[in-house]
Protein backbone atom coordinates (compact mmCIF):
# COMPACT_ATOMS: atom_id res chain seq x y z
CA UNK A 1 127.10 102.80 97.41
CA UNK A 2 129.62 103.15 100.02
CA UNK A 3 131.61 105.92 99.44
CA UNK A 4 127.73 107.29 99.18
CA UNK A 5 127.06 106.39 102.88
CA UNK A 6 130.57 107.41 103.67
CA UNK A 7 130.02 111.34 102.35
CA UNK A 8 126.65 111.19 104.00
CA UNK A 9 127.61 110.14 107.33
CA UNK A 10 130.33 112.60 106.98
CA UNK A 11 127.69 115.31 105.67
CA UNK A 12 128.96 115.98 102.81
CA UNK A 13 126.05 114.97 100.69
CA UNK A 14 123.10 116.24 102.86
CA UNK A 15 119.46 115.29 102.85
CA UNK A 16 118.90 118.68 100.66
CA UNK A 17 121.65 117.71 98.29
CA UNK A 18 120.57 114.10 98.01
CA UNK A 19 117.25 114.90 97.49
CA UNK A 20 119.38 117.55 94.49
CA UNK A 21 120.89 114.24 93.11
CA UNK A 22 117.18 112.38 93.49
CA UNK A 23 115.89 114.91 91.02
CA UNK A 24 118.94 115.43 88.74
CA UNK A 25 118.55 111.33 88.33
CA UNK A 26 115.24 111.93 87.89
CA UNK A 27 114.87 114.29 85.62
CA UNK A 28 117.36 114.52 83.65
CA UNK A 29 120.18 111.18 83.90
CA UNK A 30 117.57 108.27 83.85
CA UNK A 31 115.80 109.76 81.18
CA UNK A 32 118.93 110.51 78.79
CA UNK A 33 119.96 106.64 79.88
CA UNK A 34 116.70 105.07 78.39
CA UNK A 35 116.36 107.51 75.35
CA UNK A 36 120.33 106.69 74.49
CA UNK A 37 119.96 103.24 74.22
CA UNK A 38 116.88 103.46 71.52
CA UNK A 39 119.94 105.33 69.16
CA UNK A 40 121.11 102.52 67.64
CA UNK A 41 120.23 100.55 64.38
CA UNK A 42 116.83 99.02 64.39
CA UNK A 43 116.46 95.60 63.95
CA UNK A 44 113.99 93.30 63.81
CA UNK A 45 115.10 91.13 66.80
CA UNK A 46 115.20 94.09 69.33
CA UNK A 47 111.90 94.73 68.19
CA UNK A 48 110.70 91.69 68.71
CA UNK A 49 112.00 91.04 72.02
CA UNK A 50 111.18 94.72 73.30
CA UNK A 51 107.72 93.51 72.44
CA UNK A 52 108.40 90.45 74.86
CA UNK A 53 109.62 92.15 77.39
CA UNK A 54 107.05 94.45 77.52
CA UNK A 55 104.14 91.33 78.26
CA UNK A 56 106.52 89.26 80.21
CA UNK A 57 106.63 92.68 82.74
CA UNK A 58 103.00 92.90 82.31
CA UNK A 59 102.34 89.12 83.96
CA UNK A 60 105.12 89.94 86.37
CA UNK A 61 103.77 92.27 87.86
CA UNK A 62 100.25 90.65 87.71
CA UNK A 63 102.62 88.01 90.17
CA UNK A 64 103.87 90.97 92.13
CA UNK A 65 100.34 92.56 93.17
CA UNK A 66 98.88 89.22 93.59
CA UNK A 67 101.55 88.22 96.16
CA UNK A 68 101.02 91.87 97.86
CA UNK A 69 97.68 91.10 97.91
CA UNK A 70 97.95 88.03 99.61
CA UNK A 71 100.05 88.18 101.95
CA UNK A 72 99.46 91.39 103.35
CA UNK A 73 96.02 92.02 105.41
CA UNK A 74 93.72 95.26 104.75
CA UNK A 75 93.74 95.02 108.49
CA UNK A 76 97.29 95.87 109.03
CA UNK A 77 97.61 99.71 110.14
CA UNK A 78 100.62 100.35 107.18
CA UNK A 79 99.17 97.69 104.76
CA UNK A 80 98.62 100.53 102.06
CA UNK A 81 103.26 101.14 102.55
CA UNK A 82 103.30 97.64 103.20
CA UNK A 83 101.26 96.46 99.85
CA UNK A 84 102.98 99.23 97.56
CA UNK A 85 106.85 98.02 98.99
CA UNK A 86 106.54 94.58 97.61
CA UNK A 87 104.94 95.11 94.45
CA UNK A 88 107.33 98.66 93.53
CA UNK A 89 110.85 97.74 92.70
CA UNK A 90 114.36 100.15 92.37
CA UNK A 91 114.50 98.94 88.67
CA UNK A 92 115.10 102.86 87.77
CA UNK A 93 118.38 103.54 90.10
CA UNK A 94 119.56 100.38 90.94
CA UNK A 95 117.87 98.55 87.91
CA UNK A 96 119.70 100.14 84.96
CA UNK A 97 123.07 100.13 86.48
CA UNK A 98 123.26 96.57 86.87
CA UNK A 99 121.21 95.43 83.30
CA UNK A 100 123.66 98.41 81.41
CA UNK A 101 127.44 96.88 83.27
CA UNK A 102 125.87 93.22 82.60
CA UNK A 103 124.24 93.93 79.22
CA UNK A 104 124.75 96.93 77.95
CA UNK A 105 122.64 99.61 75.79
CA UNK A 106 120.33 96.83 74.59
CA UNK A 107 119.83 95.32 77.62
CA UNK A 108 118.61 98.64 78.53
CA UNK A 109 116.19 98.86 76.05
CA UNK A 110 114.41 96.00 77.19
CA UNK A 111 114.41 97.14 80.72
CA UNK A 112 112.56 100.22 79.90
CA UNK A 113 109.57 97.86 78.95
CA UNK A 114 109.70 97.30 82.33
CA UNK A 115 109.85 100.66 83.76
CA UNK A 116 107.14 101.86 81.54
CA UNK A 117 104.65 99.13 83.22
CA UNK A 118 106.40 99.82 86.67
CA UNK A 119 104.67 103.81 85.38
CA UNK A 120 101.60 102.81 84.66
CA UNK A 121 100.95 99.90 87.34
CA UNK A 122 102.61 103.11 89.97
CA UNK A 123 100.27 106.03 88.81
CA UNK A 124 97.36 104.06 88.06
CA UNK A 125 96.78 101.17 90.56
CA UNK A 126 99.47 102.27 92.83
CA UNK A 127 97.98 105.38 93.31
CA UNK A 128 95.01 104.38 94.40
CA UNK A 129 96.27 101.86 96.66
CA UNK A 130 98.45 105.02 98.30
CA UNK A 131 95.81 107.41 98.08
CA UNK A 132 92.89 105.29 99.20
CA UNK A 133 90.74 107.30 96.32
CA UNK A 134 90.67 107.40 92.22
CA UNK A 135 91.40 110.52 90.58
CA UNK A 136 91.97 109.85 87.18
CA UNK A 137 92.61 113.28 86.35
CA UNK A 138 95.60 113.11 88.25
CA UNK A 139 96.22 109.64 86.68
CA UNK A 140 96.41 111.41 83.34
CA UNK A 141 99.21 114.17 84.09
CA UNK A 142 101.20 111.89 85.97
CA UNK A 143 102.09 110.19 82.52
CA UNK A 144 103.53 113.31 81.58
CA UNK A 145 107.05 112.84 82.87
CA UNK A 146 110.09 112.75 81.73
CA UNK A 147 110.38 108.66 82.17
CA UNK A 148 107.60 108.15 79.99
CA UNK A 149 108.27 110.53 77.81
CA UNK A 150 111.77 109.29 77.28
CA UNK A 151 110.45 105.72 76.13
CA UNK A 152 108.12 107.26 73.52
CA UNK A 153 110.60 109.40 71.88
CA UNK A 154 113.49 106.56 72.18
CA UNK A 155 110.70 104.13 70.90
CA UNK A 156 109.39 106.17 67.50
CA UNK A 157 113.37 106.99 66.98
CA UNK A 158 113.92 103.40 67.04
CA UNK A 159 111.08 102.44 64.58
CA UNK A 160 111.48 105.34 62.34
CA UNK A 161 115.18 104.81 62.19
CA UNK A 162 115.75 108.47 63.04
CA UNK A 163 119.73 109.03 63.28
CA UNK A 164 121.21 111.52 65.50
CA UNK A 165 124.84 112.95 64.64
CA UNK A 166 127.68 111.97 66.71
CA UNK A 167 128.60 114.89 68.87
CA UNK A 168 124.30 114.83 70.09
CA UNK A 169 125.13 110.83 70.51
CA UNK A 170 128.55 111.49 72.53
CA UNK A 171 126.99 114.25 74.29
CA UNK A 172 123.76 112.22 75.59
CA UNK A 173 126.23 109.36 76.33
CA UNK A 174 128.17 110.83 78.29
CA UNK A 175 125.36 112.20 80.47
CA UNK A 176 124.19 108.27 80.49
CA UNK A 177 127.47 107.14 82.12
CA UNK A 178 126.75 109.18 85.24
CA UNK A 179 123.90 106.97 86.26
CA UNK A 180 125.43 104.14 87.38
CA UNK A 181 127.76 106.05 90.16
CA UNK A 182 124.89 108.96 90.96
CA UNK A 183 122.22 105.93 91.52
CA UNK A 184 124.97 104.12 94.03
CA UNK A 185 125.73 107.36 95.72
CA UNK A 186 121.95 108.80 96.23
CA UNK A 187 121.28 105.13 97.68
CA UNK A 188 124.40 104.60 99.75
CA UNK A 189 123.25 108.47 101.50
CA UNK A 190 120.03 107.48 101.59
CA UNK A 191 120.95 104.30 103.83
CA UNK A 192 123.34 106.86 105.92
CA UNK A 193 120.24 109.44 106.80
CA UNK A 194 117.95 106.23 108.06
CA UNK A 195 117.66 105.66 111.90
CA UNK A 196 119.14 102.18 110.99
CA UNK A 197 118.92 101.33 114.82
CA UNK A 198 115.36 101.62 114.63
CA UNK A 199 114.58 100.04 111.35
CA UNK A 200 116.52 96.85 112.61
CA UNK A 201 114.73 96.33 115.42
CA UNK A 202 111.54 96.14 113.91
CA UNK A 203 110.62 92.58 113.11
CA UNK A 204 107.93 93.68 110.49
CA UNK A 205 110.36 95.21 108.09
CA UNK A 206 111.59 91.73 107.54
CA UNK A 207 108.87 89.98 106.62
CA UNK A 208 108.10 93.14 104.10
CA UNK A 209 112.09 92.28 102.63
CA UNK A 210 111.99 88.59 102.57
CA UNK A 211 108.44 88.94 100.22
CA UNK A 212 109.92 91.64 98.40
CA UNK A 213 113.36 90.02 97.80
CA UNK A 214 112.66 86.62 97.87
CA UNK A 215 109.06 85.45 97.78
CA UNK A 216 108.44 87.98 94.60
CA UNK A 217 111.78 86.99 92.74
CA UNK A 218 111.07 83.08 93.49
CA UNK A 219 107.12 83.21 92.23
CA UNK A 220 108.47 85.33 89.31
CA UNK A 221 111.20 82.91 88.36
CA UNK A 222 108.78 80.00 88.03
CA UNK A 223 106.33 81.82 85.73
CA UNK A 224 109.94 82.83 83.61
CA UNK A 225 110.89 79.22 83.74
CA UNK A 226 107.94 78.31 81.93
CA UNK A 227 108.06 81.28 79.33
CA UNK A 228 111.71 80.57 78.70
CA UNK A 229 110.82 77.26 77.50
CA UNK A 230 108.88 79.31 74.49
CA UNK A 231 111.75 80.27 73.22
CA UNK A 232 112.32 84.02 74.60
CA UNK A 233 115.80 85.84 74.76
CA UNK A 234 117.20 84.05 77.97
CA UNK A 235 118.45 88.15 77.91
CA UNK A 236 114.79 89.51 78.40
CA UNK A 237 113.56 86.80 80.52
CA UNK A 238 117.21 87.63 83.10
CA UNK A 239 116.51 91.26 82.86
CA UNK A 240 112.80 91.62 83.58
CA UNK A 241 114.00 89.04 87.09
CA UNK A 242 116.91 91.74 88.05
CA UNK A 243 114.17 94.25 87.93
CA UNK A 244 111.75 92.02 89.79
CA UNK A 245 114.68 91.03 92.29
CA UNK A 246 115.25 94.65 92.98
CA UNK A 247 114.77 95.97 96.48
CA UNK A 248 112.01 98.79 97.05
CA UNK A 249 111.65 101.50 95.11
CA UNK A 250 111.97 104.88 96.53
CA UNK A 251 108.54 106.44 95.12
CA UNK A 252 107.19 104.68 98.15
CA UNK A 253 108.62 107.07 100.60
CA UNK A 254 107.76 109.81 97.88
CA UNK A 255 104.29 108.38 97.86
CA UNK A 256 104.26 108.16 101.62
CA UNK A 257 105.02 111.92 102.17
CA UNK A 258 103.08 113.33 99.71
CA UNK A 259 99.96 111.34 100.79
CA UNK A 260 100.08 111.68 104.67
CA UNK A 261 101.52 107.97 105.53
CA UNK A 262 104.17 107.03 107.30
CA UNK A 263 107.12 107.85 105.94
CA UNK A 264 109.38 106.95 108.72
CA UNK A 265 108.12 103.57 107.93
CA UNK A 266 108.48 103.59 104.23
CA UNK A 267 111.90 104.79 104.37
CA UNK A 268 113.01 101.73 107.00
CA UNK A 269 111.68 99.46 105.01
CA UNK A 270 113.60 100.88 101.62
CA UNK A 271 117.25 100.52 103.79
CA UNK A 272 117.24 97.32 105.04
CA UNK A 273 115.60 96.30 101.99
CA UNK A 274 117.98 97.82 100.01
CA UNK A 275 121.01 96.40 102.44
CA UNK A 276 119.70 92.92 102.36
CA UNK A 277 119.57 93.10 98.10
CA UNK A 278 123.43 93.26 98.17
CA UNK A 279 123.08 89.26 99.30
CA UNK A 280 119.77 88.51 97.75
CA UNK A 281 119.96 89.50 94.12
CA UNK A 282 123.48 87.68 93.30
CA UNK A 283 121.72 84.70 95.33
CA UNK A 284 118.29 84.66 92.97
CA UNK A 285 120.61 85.31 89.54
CA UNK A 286 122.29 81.91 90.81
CA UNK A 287 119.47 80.23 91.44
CA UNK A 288 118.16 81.39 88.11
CA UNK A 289 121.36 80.07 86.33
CA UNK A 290 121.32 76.94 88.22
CA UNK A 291 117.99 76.16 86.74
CA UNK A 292 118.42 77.51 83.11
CA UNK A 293 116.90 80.46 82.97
């Protein structure tokens, strides 16, 4: 992330190309990521736990638009940016670095359980919540991406036990390995192209972080607690909370442009945010070992 905000402040990676390695990630790396780590042997405890991780991310996010909900008023001007920042995560570009260098390819197969709901809580509910109106038309073809369709197709390769010969394996890997360094760069430029002056002097933007990065992770770590205790993988239960524990997610400021809000806004609130996660998320993962989850 640094040498990221390094070659932006030194304009080497430019807004244009950024938003270039935005859509090559996208498109193209994060997809190739979640399909690769389906192409391995199928077993019945992957299944089984993809099939937990899949409901646990269901109730946490249940916890995550509740807590938006609550604590932030229809009456605020932004609450629409606001609501959408706490309950949205980075579990895509900052999210499947971390679970692949902690737990590798099957860690990221339970993660995309996650990022499927994030899809479908983000172009469903999210979308209205951004848009103020329901257009389920557009719901429809917004499923129609290359994340989703990257699950599916990992997901009936998996079942079926469809093999894939080694130079199509090697080639996706090696594809897959660029994630983790593109995902640190585009966010380490991202923070370098933010008025940072401006976004830390507004007192709002905190309270947004501290529910995003430690109100959500806190409420979602008790409800985990509780389901660890039913015997769930202590792995899908820690990598559905490093998703959670994740600072904003960067569709916001998509969101916010392409609907008309304020994306000056939405884009403060994703830098300190994501600043403030480089102390937060070791700090929750310690709390969460602490307490034996």
């Amino acid at each position: 992330m640094g040498v990221g905000f390094v070659c932006g402040k030194a304009k080497l990676i430019t807004p244009e190309v950024n938003r270039g390695f935005s859509n090559l990630a996208l498109m193209v790396v994060n997809p190739l990521t979640t399909f690769s780590s389906y192409l391995r042997g199928y077993s019945d405890e992957v299944a089984v736990n993809l099939l937990h991780a899949f409901l646990i991310s269901g109730a946490a996010f249940a916890i995550q638009i509740l807590i938006s909900v609550l604590f932030i008023s229809r009456k605020n001007t932004e609450f629409r940016i606001e609501r959408m920042s706490i309950m949205l995560s980075n579990c895509s570009y900052i999210g499947i670095p971390l679970v692949q260098s902690v737990y590798g390819s099957e860690g990221v197969i339970y993660l995309t359980a996650y990022i499927t709901v994030f899809n479908l809580i983000n172009w469903t509910y999210g979308l209205t919540v951004m848009s103020g109106e329901r257009d389920v038309k557009r719901m429809l073809r917004s499923f129609v991406n290359p994340a989703i369709i990257s699950v599916f197709l990992g997901m009936i390769c998996f079942f079926a036990r469809i093999g894939f010969p080694d130079i199509l394996r090697s080639t996706i890997g090696q594809v897959s390995n660029v994630n983790t360094p593109l995902a640190m760069m585009i966010a380490g430029s991202t923070l370098a192209h933010t008025k940072m002056k401006k976004a830390l002097l507004r007192p709002k933007t905190y309270y947004i972080c501290a529910l995003k990065l430690l109100v959500v992770p806190v409420a979602v770590m008790g409800a985990l607690y509780m389901i660890s205790m039913l015997g769930v993988s202590a792995d899908v239960v820690n990598i559905v909370l490093i998703a959670c524990a994740c600072p904003t997610a960067t569709i916001v400021t998509m969101f916010s442009h392409r609907f008309g809000k304020n994306s000056v806004y939405s884009s403060e609130i994703f830098a300190i945010c994501t600043l403030l996660s480089a102390a937060s998320l070791p700090a929750v993962l310690r709390i969460a070992s602490l307490i034996g989850i």
